[in-house]
Structure formats: structure tokens, C-alpha cells
PDB file of N, CA and C in Angstrom:
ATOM      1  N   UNK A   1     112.991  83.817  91.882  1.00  0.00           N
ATOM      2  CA  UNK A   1     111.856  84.443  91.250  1.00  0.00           C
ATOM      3  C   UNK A   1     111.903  84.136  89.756  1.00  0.00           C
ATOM      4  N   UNK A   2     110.890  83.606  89.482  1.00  0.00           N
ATOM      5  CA  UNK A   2     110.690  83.279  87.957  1.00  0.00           C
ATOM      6  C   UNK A   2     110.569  84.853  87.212  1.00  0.00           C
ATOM      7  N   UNK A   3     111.481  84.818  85.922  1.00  0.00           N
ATOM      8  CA  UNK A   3     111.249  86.253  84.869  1.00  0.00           C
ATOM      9  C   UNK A   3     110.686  85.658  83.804  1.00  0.00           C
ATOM     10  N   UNK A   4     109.727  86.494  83.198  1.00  0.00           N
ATOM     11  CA  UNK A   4     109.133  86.046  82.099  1.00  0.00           C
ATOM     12  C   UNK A   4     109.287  87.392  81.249  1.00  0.00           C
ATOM     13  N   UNK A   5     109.116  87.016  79.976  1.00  0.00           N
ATOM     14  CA  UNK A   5     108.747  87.977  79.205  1.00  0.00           C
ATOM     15  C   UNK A   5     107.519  88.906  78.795  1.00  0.00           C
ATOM     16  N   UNK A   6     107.016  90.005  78.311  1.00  0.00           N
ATOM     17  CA  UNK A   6     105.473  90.230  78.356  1.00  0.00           C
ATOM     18  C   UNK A   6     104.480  89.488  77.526  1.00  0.00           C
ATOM     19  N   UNK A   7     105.498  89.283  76.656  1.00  0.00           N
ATOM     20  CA  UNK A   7     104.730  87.977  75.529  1.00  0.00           C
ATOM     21  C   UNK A   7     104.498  86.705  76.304  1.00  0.00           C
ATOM     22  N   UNK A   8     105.017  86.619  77.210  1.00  0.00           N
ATOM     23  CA  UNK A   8     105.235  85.239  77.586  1.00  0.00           C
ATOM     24  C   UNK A   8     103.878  85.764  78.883  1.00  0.00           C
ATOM     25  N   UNK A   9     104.121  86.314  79.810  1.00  0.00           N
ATOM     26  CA  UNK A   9     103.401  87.349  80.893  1.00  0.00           C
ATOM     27  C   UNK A   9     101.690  86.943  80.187  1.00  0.00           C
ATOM     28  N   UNK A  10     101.357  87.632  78.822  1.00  0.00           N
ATOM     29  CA  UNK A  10     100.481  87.701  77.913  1.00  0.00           C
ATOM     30  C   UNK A  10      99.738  86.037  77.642  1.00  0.00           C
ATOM     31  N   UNK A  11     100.550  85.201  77.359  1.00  0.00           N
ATOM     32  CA  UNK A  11      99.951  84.021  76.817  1.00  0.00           C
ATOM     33  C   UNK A  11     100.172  83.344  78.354  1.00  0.00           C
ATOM     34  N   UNK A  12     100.280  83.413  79.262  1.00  0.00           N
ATOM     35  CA  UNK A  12      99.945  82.792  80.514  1.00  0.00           C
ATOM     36  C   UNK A  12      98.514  83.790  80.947  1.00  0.00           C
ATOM     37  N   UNK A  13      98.063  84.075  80.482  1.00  0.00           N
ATOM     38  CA  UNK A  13      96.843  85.640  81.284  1.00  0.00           C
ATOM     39  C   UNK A  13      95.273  84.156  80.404  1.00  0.00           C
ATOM     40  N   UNK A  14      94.650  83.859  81.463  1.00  0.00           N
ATOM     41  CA  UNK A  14      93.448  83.238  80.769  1.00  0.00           C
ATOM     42  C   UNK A  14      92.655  84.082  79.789  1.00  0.00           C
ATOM     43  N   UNK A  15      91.872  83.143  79.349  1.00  0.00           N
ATOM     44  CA  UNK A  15      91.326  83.727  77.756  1.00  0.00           C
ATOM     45  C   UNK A  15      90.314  84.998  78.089  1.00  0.00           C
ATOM     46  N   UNK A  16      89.716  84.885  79.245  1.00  0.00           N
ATOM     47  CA  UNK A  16      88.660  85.578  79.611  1.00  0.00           C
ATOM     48  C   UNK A  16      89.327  87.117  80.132  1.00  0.00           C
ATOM     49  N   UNK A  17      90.442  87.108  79.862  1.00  0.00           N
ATOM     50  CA  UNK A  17      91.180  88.603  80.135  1.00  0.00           C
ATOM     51  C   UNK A  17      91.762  89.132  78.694  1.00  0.00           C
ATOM     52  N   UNK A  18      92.212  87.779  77.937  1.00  0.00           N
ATOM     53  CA  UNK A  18      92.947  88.076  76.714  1.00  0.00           C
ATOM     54  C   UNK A  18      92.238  89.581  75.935  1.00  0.00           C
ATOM     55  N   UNK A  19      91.028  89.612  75.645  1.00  0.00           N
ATOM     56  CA  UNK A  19      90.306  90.395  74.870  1.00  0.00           C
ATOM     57  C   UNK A  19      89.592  91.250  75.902  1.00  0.00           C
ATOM     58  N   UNK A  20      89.306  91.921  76.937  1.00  0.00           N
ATOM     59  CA  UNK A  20      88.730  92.440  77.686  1.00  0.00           C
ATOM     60  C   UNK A  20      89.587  93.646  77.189  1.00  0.00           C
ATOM     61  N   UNK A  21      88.833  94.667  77.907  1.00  0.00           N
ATOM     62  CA  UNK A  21      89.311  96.129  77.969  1.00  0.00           C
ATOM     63  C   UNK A  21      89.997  96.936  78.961  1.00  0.00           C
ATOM     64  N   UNK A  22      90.369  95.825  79.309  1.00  0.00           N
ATOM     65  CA  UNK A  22      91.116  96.125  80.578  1.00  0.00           C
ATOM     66  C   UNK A  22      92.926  96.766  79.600  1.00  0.00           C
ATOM     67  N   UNK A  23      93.372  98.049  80.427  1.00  0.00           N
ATOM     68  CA  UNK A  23      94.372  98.263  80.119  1.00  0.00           C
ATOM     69  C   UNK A  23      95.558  97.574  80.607  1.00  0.00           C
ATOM     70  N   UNK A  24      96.613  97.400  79.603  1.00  0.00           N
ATOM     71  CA  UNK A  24      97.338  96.818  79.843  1.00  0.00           C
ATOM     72  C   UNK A  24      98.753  97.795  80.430  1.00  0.00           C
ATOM     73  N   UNK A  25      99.606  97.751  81.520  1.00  0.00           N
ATOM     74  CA  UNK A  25     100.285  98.505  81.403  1.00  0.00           C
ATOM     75  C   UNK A  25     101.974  98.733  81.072  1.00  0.00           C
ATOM     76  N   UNK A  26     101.939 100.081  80.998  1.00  0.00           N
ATOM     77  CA  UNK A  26     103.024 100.626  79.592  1.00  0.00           C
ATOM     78  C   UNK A  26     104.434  99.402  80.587  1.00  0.00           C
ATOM     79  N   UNK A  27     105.468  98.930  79.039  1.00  0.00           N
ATOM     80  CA  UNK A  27     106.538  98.501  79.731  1.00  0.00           C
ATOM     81  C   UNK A  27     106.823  98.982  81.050  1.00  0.00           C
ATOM     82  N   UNK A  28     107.564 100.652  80.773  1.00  0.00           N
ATOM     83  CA  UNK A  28     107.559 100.793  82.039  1.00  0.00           C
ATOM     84  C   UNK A  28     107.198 101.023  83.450  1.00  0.00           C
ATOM     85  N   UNK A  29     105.800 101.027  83.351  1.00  0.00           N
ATOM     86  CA  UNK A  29     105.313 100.533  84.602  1.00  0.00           C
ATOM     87  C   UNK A  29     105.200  99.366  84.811  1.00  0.00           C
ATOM     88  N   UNK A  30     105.291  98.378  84.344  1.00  0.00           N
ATOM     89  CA  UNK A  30     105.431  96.916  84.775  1.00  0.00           C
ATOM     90  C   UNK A  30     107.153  96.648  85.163  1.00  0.00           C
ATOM     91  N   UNK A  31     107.939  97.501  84.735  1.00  0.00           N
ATOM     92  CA  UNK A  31     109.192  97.086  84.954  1.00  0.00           C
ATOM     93  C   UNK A  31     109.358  97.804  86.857  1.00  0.00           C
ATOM     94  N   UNK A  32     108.662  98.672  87.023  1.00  0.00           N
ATOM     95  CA  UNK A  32     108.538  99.578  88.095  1.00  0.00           C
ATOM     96  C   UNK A  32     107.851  98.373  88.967  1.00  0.00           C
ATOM     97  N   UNK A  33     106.685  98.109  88.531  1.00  0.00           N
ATOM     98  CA  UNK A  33     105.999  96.944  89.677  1.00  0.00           C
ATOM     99  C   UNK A  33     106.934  96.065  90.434  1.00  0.00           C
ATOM    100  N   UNK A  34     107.642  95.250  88.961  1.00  0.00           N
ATOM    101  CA  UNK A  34     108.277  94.203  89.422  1.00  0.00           C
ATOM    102  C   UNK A  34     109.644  94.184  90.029  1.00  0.00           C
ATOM    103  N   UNK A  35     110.095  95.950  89.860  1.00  0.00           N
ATOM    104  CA  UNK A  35     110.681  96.654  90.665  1.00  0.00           C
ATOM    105  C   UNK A  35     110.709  96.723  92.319  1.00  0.00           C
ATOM    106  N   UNK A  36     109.689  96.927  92.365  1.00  0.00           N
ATOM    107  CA  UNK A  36     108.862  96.989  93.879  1.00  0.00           C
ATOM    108  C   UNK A  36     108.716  95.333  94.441  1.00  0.00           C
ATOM    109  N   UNK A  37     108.530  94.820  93.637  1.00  0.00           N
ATOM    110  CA  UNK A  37     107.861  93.540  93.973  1.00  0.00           C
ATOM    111  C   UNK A  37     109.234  92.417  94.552  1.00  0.00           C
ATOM    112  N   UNK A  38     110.855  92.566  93.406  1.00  0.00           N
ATOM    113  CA  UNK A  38     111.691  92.345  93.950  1.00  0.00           C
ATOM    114  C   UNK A  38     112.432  92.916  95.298  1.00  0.00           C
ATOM    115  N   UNK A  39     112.201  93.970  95.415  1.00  0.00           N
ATOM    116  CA  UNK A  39     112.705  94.271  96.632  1.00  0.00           C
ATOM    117  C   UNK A  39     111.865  94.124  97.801  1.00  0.00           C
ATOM    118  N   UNK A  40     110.453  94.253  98.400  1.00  0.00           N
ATOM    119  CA  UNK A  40     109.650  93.823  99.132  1.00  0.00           C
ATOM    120  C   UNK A  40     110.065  92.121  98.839  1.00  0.00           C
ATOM    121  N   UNK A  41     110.478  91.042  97.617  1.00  0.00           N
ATOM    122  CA  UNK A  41     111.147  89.784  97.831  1.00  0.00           C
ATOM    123  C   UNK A  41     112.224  89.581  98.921  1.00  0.00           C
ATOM    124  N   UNK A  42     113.329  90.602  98.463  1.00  0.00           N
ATOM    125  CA  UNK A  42     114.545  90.627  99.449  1.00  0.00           C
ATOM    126  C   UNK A  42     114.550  90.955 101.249  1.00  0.00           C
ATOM    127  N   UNK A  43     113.443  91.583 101.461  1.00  0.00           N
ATOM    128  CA  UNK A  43     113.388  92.294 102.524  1.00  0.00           C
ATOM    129  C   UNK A  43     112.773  91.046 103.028  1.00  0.00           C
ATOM    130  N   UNK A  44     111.418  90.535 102.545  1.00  0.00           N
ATOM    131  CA  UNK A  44     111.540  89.660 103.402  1.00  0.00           C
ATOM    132  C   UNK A  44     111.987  88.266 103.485  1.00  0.00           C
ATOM    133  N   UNK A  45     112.730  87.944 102.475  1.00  0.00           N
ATOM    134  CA  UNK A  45     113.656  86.777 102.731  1.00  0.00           C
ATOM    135  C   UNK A  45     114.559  87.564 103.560  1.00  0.00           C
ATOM    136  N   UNK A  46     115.586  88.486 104.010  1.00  0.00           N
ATOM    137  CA  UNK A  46     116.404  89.293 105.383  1.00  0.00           C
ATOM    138  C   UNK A  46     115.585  88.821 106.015  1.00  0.00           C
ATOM    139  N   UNK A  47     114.380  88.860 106.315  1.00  0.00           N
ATOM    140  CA  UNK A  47     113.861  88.774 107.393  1.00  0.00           C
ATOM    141  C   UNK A  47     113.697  87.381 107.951  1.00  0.00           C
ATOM    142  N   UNK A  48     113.203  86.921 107.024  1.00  0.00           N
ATOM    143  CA  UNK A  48     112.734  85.193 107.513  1.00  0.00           C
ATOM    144  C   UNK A  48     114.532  84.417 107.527  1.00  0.00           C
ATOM    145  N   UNK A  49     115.392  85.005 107.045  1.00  0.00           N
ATOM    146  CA  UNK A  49     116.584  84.329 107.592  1.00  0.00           C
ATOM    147  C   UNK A  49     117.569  84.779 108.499  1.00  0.00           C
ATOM    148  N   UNK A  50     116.647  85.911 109.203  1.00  0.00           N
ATOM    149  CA  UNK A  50     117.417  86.551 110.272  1.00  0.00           C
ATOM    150  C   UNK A  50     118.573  87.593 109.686  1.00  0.00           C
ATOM    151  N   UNK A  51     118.426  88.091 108.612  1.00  0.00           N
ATOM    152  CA  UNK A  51     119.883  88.680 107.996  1.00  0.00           C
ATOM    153  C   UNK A  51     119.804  90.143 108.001  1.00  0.00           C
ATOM    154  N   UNK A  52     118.261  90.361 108.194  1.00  0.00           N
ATOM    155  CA  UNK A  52     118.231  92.078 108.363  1.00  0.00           C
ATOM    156  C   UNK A  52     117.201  92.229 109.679  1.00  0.00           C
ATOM    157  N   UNK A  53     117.205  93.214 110.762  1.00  0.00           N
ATOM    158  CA  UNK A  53     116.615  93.114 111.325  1.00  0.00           C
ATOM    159  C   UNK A  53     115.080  94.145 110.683  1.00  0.00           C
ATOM    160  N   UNK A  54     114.139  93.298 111.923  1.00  0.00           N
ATOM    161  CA  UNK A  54     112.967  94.671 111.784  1.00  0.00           C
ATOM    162  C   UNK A  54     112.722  95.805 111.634  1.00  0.00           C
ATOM    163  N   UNK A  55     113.718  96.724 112.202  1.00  0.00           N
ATOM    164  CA  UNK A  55     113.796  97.880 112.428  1.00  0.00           C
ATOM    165  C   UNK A  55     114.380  98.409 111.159  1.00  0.00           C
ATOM    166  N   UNK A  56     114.656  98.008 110.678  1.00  0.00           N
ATOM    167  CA  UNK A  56     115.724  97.868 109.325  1.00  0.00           C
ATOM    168  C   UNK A  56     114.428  97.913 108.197  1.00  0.00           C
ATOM    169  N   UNK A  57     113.991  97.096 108.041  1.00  0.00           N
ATOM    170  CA  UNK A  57     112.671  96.844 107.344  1.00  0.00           C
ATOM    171  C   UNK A  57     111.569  97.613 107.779  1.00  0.00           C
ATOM    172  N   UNK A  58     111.549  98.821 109.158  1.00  0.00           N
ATOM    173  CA  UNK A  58     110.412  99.287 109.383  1.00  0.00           C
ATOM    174  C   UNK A  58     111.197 101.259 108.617  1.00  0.00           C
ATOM    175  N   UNK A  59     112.075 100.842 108.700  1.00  0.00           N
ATOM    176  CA  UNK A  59     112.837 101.926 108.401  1.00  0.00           C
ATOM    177  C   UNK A  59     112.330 102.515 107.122  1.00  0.00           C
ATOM    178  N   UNK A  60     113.034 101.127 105.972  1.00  0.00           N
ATOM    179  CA  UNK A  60     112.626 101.502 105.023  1.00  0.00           C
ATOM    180  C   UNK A  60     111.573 101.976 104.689  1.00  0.00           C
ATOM    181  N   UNK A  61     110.652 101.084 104.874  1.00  0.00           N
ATOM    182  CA  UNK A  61     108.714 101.319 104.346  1.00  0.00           C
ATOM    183  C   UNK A  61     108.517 102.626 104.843  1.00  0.00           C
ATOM    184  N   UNK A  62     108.920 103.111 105.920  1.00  0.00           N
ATOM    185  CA  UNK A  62     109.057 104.425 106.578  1.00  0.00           C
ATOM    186  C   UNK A  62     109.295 105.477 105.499  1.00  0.00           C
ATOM    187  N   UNK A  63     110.347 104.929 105.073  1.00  0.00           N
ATOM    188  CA  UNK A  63     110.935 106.183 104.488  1.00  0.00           C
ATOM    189  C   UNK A  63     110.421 106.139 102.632  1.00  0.00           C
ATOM    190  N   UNK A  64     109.731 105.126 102.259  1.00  0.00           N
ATOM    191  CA  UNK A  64     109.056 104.881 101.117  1.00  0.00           C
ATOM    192  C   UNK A  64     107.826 105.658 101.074  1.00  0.00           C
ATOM    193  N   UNK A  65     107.085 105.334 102.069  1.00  0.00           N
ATOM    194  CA  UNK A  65     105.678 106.078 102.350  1.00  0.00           C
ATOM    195  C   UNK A  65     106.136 107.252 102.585  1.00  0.00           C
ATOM    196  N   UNK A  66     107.239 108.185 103.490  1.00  0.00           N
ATOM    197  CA  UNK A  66     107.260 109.240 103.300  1.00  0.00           C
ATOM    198  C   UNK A  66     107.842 110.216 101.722  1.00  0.00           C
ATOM    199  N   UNK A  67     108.428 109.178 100.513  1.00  0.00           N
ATOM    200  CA  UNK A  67     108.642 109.509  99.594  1.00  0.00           C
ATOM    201  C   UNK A  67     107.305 109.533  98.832  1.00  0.00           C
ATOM    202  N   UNK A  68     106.970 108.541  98.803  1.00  0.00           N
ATOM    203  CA  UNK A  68     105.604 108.810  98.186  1.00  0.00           C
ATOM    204  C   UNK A  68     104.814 109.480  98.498  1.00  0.00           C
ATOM    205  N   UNK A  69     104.538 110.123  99.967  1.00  0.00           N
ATOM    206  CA  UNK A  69     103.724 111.108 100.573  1.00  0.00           C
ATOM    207  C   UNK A  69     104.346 112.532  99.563  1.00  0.00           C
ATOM    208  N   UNK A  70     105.045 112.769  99.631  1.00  0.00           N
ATOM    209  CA  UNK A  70     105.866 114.152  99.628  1.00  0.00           C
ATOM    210  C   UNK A  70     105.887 114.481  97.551  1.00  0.00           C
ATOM    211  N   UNK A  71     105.873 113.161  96.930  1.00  0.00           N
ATOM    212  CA  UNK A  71     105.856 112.854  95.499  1.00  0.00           C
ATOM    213  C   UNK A  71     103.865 113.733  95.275  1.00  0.00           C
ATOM    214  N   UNK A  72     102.957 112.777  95.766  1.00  0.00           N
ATOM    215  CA  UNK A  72     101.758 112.765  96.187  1.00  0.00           C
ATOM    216  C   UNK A  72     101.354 114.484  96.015  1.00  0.00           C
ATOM    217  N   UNK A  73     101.850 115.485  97.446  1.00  0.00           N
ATOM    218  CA  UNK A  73     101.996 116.603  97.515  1.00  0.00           C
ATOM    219  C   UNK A  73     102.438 117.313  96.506  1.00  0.00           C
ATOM    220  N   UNK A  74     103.365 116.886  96.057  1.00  0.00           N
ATOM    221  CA  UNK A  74     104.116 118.118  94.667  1.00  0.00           C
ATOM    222  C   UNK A  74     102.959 117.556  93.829  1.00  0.00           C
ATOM    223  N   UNK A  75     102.391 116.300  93.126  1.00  0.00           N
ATOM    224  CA  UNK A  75     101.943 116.561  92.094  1.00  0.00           C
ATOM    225  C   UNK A  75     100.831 117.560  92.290  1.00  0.00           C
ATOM    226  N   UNK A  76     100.176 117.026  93.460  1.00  0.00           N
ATOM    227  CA  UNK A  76      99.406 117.491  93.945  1.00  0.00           C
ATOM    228  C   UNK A  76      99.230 119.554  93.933  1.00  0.00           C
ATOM    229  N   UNK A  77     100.142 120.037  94.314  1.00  0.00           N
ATOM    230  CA  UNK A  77     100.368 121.585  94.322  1.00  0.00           C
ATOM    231  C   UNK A  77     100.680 121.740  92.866  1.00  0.00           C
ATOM    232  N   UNK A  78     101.332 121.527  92.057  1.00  0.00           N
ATOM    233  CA  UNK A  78     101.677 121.763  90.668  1.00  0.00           C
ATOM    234  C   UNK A  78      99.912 121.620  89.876  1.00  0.00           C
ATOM    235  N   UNK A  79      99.471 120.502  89.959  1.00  0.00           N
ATOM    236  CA  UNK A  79      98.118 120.389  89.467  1.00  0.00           C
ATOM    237  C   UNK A  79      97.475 121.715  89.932  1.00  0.00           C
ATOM    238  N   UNK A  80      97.483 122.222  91.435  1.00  0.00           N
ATOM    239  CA  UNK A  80      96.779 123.474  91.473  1.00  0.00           C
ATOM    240  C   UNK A  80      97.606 124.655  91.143  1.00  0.00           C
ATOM    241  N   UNK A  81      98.443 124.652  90.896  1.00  0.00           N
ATOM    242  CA  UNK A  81      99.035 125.809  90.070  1.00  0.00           C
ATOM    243  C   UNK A  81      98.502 126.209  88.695  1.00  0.00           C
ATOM    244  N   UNK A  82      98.841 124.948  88.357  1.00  0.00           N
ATOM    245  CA  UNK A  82      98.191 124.978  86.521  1.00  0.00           C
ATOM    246  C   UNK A  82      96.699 125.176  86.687  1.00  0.00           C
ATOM    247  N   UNK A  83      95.967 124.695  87.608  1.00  0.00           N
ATOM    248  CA  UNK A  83      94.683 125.289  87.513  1.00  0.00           C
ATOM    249  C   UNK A  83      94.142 126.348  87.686  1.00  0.00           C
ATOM    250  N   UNK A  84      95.331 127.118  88.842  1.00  0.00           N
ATOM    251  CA  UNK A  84      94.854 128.499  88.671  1.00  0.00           C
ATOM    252  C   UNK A  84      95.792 129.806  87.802  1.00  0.00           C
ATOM    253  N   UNK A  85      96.371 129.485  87.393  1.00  0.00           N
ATOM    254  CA  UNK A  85      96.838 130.327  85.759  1.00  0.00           C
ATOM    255  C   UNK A  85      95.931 130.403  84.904  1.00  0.00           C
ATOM    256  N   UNK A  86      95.536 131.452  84.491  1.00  0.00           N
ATOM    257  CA  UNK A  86      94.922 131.980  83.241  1.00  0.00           C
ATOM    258  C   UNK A  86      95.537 131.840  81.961  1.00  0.00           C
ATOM    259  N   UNK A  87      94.357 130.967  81.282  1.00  0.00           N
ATOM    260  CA  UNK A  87      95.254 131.279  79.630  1.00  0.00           C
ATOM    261  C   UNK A  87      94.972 131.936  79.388  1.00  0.00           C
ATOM    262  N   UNK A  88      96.176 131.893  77.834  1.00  0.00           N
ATOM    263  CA  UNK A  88      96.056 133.098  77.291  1.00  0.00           C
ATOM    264  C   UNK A  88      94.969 134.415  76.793  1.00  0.00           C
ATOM    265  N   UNK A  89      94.335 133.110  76.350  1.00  0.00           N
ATOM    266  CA  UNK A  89      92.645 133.432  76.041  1.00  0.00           C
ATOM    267  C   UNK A  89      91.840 134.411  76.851  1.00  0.00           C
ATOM    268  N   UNK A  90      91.705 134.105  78.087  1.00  0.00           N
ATOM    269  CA  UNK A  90      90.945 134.364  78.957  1.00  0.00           C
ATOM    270  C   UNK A  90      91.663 135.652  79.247  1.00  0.00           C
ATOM    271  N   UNK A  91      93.125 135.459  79.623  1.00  0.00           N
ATOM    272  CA  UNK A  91      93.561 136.853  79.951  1.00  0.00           C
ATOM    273  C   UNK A  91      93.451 138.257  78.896  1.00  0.00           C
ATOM    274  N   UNK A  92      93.386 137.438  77.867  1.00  0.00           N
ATOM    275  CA  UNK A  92      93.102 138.823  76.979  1.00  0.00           C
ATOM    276  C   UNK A  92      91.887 139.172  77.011  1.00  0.00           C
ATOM    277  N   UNK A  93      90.416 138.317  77.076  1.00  0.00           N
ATOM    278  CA  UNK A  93      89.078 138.721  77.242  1.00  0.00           C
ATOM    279  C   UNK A  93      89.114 139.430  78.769  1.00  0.00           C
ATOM    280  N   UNK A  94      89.790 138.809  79.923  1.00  0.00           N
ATOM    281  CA  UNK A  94      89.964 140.017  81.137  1.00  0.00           C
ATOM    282  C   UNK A  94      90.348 141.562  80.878  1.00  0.00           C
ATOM    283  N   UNK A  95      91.487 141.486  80.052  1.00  0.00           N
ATOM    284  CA  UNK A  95      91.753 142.709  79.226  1.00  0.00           C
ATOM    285  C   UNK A  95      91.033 143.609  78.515  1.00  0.00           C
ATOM    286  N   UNK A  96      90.520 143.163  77.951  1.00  0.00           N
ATOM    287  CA  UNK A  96      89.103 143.749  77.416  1.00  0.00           C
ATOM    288  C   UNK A  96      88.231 143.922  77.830  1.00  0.00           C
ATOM    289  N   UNK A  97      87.768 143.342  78.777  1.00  0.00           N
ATOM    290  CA  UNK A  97      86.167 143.849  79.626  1.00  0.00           C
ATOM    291  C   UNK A  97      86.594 144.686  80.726  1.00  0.00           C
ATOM    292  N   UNK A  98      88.514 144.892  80.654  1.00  0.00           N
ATOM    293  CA  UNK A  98      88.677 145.823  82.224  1.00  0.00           C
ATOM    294  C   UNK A  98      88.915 147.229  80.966  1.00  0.00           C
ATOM    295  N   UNK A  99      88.958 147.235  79.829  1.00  0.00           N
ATOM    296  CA  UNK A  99      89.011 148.184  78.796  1.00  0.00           C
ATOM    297  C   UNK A  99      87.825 148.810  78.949  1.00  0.00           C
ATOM    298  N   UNK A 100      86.939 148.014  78.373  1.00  0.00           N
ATOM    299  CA  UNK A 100      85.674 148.299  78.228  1.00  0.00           C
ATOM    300  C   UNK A 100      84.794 149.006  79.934  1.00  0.00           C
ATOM    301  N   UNK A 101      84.459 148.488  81.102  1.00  0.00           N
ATOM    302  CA  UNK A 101      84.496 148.867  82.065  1.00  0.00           C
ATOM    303  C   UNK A 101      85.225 150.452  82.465  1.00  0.00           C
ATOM    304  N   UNK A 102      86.317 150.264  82.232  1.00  0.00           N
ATOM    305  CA  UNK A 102      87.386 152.035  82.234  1.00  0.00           C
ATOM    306  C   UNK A 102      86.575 153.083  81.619  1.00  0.00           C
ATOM    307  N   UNK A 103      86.692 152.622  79.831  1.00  0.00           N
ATOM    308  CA  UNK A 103      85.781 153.694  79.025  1.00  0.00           C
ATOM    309  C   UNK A 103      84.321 154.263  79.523  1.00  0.00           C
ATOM    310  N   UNK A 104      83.358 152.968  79.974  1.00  0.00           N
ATOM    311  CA  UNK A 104      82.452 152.968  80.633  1.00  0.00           C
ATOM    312  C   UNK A 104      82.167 154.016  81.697  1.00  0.00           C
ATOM    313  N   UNK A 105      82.998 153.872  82.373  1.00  0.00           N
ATOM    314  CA  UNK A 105      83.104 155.031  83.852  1.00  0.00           C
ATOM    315  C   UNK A 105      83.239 156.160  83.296  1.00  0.00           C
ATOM    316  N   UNK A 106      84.638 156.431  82.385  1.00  0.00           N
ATOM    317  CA  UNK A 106      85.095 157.478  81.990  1.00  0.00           C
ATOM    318  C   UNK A 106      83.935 158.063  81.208  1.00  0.00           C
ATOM    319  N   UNK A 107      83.008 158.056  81.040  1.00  0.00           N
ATOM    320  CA  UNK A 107      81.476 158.507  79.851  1.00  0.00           C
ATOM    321  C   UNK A 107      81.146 158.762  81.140  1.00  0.00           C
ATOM    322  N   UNK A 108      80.354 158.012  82.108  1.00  0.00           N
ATOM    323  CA  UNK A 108      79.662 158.547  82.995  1.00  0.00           C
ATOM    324  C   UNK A 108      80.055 159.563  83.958  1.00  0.00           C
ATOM    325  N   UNK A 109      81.193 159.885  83.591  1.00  0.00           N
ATOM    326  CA  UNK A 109      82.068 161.225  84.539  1.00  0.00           C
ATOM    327  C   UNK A 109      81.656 162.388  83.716  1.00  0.00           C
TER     328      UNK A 109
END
């Protein structure tokens, strides 16, 4: 597998991308890609030289997709956590209109 550098990555990218607005991404997600990208290399060179079997290789992806499933889920529940917490803000204006409401009653008694 050829390694390049991002500078190097960069001046191989044609001109018609050079200046576009397309984001470029952070080091470390490109180090993560090519992360992924070497090992899906290895697995299937095992494979095409007979050195790992299938099951071996169905294993893994198995157990990748179920990491990423389960990654997926937590962000997933944490995002609705934080969405349903009240800030601070709000909880003190709740505070106050359950103030206000109390006094309210308490007059009409």
C-alpha cells in the first residue's frame, strides 16, 4: 500500500476539487479511514491467499457492525438525554410561573 502524506494526498486531488468547498477532513479522521481501509487490506489478502478463513472474516465484520450498532445507540440516548434536561433558564422561569400560579389559587381561596 502506497503512504502518502496530506500535502502530498492534497497536490495529487485535481484542480477542480483544489478550491471547492468541500470539507476537508480533520487529521484524525483520515488517519481512522486509512485505519479501516488497512485492515479490510489484510483481511482480504488472508483471504485470497487462503491464510484466514471466511468465517474468520465473517466474524469480524460481525462483530464491527455490532460495535458500531451499540456506539450508534449510546450516542444516540445521550443526545436524548441532553434534550430533555432543562436549563437553567427555563427551570427558573418554571419556578416562577409554579410561584405565581400557588399565590394565584391562594387569593381565590
Amino acid at each position: 500500500m502506497v503512504s502518502m502524506s496530506p500535502e502530498q494526498a492534497l497536490a495529487a486531488l485535481p484542480n477542480s476539487l483544489r478550491g471547492s468547498s468541500v470539507a476537508m477532513p480533520s487529521e484524525s479522521e483520515a488517519n481512522d479511514f486509512m485505519e479501516k481501509v488497512d485492515e479490510v487490506t489484510r483481511l482480504i489478502e488472508g483471504l485470497r491467499e487462503g491464510t484466514l478463513p471466511p468465517s474468520y472474516v465473517d466474524s469480524k465484520m460481525q462483530a464491527k457492525e455490532d460495535a458500531e450498532r451499540k456506539e450508534r445507540e449510546t450516542a444516540k440516548k445521550v443526545k436524548e438525554e441532553a434534550e430533555q434536561k432543562i436549563s437553567p433558564e427555563r427551570e427558573e422561569q418554571l419556578k416562577q410561573r409554579a410561584e405565581e400560579l400557588k399565590a394565584s389559587y391562594y387569593r381565590k381561596q
